[in-house]
Protein backbone atom coordinates (compact mmCIF):
# COMPACT_ATOMS: atom_id res chain seq x y z
CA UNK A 1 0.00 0.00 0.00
CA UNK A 2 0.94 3.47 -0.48
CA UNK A 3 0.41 6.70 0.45
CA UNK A 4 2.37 10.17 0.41
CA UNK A 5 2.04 13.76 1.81
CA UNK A 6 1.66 16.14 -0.88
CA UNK A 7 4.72 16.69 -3.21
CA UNK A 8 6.36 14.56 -0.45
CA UNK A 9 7.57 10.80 -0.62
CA UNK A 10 6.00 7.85 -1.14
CA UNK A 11 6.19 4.59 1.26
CA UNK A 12 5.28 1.58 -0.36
CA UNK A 13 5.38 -1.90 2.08
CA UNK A 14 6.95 -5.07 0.27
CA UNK A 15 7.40 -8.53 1.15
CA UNK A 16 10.59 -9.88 2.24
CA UNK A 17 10.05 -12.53 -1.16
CA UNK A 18 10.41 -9.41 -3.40
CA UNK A 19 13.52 -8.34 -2.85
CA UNK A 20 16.19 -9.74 -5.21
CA UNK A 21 18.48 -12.59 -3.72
CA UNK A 22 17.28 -11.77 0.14
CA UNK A 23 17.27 -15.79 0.80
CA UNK A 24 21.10 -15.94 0.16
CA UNK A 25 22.24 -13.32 1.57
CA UNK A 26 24.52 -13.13 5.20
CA UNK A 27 22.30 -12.33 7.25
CA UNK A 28 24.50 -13.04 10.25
CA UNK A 29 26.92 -10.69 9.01
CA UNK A 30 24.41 -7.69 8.58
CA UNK A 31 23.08 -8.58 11.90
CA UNK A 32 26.71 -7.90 13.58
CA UNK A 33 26.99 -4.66 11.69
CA UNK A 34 22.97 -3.73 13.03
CA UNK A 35 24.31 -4.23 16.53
CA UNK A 36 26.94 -1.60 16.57
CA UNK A 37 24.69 1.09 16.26
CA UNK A 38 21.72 -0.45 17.82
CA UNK A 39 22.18 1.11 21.19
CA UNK A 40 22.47 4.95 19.42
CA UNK A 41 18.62 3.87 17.25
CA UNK A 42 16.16 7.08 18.33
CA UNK A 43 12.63 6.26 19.22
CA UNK A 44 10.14 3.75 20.93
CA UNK A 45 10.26 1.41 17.66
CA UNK A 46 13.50 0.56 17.96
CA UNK A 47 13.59 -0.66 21.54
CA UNK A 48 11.77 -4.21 21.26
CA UNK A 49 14.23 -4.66 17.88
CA UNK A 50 17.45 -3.43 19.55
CA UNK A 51 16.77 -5.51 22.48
CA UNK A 52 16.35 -8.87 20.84
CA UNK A 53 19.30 -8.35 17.90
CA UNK A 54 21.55 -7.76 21.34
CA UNK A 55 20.81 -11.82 22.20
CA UNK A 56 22.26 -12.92 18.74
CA UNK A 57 18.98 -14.43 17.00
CA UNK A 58 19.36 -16.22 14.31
CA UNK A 59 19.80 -13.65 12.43
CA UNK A 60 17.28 -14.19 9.15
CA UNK A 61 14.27 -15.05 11.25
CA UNK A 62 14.70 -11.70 13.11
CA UNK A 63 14.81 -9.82 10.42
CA UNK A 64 11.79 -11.21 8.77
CA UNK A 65 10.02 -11.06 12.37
CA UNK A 66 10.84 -7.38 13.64
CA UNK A 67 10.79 -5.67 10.29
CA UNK A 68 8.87 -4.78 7.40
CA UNK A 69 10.77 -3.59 3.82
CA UNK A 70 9.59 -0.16 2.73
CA UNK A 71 10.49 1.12 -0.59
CA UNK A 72 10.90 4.78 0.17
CA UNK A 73 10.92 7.32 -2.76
CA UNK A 74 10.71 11.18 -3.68
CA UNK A 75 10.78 11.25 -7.71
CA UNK A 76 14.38 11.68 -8.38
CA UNK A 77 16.39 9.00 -10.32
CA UNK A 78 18.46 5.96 -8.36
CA UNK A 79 22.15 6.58 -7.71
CA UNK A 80 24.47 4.19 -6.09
CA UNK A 81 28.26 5.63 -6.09
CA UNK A 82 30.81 4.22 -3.60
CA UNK A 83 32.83 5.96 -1.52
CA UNK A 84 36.71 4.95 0.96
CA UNK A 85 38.90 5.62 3.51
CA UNK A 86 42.35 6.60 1.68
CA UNK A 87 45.74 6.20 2.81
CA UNK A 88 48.14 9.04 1.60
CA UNK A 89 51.34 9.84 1.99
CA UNK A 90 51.52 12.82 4.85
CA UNK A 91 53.96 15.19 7.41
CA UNK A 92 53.33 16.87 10.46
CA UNK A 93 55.62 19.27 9.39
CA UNK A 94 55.35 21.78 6.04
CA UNK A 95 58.03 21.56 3.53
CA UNK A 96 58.97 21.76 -0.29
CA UNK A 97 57.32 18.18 -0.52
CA UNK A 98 54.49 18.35 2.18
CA UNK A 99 52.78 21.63 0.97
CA UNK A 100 48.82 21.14 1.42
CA UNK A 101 47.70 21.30 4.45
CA UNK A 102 44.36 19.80 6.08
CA UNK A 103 43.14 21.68 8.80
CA UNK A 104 40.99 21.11 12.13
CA UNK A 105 38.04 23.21 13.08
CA UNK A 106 38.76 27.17 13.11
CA UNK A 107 37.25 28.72 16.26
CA UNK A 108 35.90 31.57 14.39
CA UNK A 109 33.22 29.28 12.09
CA UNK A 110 30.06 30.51 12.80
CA UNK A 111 27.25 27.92 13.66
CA UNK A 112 24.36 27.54 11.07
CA UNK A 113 25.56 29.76 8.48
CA UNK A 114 27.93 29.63 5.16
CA UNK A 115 31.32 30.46 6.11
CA UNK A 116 34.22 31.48 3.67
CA UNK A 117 34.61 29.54 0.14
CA UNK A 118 37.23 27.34 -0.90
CA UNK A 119 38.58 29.82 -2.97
CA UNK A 120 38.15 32.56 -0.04
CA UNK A 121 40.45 30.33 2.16
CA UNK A 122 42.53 29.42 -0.56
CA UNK A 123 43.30 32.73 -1.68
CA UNK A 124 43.72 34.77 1.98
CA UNK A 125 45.38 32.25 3.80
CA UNK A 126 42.68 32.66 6.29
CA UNK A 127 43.71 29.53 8.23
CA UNK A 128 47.61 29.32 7.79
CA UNK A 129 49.44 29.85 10.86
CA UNK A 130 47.04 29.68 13.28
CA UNK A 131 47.87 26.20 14.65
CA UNK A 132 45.39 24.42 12.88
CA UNK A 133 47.30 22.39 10.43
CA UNK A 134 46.70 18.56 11.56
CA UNK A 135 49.22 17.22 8.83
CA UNK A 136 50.64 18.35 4.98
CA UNK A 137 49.90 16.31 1.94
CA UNK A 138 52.38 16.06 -1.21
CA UNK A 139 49.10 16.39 -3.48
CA UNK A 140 46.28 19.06 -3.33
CA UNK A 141 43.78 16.46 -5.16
CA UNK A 142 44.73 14.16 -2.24
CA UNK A 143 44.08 16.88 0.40
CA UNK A 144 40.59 17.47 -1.84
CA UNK A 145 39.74 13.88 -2.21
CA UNK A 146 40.31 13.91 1.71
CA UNK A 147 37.34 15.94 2.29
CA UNK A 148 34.77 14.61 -0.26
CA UNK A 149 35.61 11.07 1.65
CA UNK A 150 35.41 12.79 5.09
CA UNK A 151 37.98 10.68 6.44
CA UNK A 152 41.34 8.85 5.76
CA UNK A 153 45.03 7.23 7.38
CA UNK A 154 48.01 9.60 6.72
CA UNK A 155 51.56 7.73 6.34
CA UNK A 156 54.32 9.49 7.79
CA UNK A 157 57.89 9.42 6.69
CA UNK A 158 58.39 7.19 9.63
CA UNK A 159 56.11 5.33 9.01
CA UNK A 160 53.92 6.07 11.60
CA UNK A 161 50.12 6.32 10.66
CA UNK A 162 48.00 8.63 12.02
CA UNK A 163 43.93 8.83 11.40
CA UNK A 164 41.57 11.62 10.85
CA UNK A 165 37.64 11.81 10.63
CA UNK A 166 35.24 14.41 9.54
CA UNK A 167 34.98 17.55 12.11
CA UNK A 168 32.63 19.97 10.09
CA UNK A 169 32.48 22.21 7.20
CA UNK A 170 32.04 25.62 6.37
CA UNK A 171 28.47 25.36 5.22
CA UNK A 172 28.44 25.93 1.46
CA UNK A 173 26.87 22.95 -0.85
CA UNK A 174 28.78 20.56 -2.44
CA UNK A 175 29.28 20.37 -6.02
CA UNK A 176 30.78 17.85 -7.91
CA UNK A 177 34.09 18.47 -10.02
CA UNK A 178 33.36 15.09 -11.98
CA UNK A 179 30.27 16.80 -13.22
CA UNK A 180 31.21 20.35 -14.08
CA UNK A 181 34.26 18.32 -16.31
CA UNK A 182 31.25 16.61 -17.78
CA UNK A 183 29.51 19.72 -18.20
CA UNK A 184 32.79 21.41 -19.71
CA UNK A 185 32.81 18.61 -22.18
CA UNK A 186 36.05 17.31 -21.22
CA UNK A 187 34.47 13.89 -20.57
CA UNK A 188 31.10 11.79 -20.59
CA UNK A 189 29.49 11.38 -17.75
CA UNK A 190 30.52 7.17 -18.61
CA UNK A 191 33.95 8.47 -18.88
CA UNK A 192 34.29 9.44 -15.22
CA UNK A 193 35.75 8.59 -12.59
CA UNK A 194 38.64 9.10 -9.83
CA UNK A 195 40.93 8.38 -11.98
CA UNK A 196 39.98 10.31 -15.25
CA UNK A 197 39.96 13.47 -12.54
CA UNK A 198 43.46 12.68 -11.56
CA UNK A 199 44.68 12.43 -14.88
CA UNK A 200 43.30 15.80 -15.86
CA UNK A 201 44.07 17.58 -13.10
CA UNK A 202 47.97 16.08 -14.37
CA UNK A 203 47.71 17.56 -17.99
CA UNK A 204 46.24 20.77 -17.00
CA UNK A 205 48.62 22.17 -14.29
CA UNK A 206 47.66 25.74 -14.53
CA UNK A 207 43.78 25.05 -14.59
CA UNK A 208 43.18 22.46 -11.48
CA UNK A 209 42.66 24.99 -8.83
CA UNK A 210 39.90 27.26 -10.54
CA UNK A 211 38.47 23.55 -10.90
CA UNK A 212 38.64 23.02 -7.30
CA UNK A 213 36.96 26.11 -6.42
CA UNK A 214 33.95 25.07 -8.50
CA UNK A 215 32.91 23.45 -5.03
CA UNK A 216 32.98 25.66 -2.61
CA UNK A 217 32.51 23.31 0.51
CA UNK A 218 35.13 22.57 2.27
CA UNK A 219 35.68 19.91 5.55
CA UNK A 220 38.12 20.26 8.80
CA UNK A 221 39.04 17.35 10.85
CA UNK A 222 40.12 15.79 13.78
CA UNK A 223 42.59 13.32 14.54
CA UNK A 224 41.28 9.85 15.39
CA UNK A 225 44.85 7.93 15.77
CA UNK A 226 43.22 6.28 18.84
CA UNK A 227 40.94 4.24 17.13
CA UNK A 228 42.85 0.34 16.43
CA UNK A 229 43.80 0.04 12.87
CA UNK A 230 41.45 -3.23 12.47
CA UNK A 231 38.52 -0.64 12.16
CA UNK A 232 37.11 1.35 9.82
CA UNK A 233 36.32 5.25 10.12
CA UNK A 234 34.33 6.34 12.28
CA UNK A 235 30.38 7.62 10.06
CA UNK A 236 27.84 9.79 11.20
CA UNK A 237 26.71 7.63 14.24
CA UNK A 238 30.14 7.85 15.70
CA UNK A 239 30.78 4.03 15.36
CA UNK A 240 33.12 2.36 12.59
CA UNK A 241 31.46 1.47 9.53
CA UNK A 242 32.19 -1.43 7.86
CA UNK A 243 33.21 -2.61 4.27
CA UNK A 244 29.97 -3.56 2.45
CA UNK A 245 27.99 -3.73 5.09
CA UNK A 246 27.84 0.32 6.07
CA UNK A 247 26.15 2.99 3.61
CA UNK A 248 25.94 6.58 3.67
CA UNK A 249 22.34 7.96 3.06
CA UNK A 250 20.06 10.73 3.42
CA UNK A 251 18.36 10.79 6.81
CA UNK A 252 15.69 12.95 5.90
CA UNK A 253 14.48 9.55 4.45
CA UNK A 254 16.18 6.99 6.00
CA UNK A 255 16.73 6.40 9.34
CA UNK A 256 20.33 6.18 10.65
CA UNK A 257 21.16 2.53 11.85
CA UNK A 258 18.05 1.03 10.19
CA UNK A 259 19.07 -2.02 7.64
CA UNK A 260 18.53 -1.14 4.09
CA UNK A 261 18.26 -3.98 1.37
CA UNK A 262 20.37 -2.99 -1.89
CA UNK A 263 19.91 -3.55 -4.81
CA UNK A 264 22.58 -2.36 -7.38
CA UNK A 265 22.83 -2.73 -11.04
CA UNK A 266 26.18 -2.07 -13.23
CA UNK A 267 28.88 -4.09 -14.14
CA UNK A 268 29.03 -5.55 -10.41
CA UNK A 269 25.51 -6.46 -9.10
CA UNK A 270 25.46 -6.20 -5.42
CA UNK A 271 22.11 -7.33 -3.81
CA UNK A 272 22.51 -7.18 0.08
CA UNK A 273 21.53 -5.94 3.62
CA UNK A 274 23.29 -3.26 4.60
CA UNK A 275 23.21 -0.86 7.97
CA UNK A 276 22.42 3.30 7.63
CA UNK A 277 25.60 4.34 9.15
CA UNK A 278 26.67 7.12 7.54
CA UNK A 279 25.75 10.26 5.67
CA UNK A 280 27.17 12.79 2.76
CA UNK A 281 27.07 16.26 1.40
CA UNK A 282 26.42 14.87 -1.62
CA UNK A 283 23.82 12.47 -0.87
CA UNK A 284 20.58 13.38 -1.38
CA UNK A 285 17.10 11.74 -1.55
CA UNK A 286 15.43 8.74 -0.70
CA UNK A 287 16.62 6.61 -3.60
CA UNK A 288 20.67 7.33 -2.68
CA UNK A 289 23.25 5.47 -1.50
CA UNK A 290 27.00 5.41 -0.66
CA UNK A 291 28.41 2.13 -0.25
CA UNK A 292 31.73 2.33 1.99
CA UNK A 293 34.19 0.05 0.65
CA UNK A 294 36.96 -0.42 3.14
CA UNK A 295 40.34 1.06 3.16
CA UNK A 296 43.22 2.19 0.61
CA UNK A 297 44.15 1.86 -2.88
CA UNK A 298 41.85 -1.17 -3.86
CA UNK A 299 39.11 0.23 -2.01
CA UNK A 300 39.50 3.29 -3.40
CA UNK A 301 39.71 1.65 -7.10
CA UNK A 302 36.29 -0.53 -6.70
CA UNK A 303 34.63 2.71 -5.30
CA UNK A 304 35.89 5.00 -7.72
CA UNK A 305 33.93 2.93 -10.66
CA UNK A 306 30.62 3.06 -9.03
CA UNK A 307 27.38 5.22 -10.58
CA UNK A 308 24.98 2.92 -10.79
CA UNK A 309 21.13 2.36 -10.74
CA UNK A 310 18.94 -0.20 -8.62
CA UNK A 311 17.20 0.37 -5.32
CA UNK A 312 17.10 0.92 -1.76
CA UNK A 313 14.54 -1.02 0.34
CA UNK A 314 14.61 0.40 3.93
CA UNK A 315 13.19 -2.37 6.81
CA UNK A 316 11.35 -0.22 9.43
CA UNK A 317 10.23 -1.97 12.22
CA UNK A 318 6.98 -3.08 11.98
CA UNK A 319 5.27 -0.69 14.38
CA UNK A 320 6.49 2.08 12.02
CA UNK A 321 5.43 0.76 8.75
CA UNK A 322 1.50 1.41 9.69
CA UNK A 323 2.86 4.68 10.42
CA UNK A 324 4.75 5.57 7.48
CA UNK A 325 2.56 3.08 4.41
């Protein structure tokens, strides 16, 4: 059944037999991933759920007990695009080869309002020399790719490895550089990718930074070396999110920590159940998704190649579907 406010999104309840490959999925493994988050779920519908997954059930038959799957959409077009946690060569210390620096959060960013541009910073310096500098990078698309990600592991010279994780941002909108190259005509929107950006960016040396400045967000962090090196980056719930089992989303549509059924088309299917862990600047609407794909090069690769079409089917517990359908 379905039902929507006006020019607002529709819920429509499914059955657990339409969703594509649900029987052979690992369940067990989703259910782990569910559980680290759990404890953080916000409302009265989550209790009774939350409190059983903590008593490892098996973990199909408590899926298919305590939840119903919603498809949840607003109109706009499905997008599944991947994103990592990179690992890049860093310094604490500024020199001819460590040049671009990524900063923590400046004191003087106002709450709730845009703050200077990428360019503004960029241009005046505003935050150099003000003991803000966390580490240098030896490549300014590294230090940008940094911030779309939102968090990454910085390799020393000594080899020493420190972490950082998204602190805030200065409250302008983020806009794509892979698109405004598309829209420049220097590629096809099948044409890109990480690497076509890097590769530009490479044969036009004198154009790359009034590319950068096209998005004017930009992200501060904070150093997370703390956190053991067996787990991944810390999302928007403040708990690690894990490899193929963790997705950014929008939570004006989907709750954060509630298990979302995939279903991804391309070159690599992926149909699976996945956790609400994390969120995005650039994701937006009820029918996106970012799937985190682990850590490094590899990662970074299989992410890199992801724009793809499908689904998202969101299981709400079943005292909310009546609510929401």
């Amino acid at each position: 059944m379905t039902s929507a406010a006006l020019a607002g999104p529709t819920y429509t309840a499914l059955d657990f037999n339409a969703l594509r490959g649900w029987q052979s999925d690992d369940h067990a493994a989703a259910l782990d991933v569910f559980r680290l988050t759990c404890d953080d779920m916000v409302g009265p519908d989550w209790a009774e759920p939350c409190k059983i997954a903590a008593a490892a059930p098996e973990a199909r038959g408590f899926f298919e007990t305590f939840f119903r799957p919603v498809l949840i959409e607003d109109g706009t077009p499905m997008l599944f695009t991947g994103y990592y946690e990179p690992e890049l060569p860093g310094s604490l210390h500024l020199d001819n080869i460590y040049r671009y620096p990524i900063y923590a959060m400046p004191q003087a960013l106002p709450a709730n309002q845009p703050w200077l541009t990428r360019r503004e910073i960029d241009e005046t310096g505003a935050l150099s020399g003000k003991g803000l500098e966390i580490a240098w990078l030896t490549n300014p698309l590294d230090a940008f790719f940094l911030q779309v990600q939102g968090s990454g592991r910085i390799k020393l010279p000594n080899g020493q490895m420190i972490r950082v994780g998204y602190a805030g941002k200065n409250g302008h909108p983020y806009t794509s550089i892979g698109a405004e190259l598309v829209a420049r005509g220097e590629f096809t929107a099948d044409q890109m990718s990480a690497d076509a950006i890097h590769g530009w960016v490479q044969r036009n040396p004198a154009r790359w930074r009034d590319l950068l400045w096209t998005n004017s967000s930009y992200v501060f962090f904070r150093e997370l070396s703390d956190m053991p090196a067996s787990q991944g980056p810390l999302g928007a719930m403040n708990r690690s999110v894990t490899p193929l089992r963790s997705i950014a989303v929008d939570p004006e549509f989907v709750p954060l920590g509630a298990p979302v059924w995939i279903e991804k088309a391309g070159g690599a299917p992926m149909n699976r159940l996945m956790i609400a862990q994390d969120v995005g600047s650039a994701i937006k609407g009820a029918q996106r998704a970012d799937i985190f794909f682990g850590t490094g090069a590899d990662a970074g690769q299989a992410a890199g190649t992801v724009r793809d079409t499908g689904r998202i089917i969101v299981l709400l517990p079943v005292q909310a579907v009546s609510k929401a359908t």
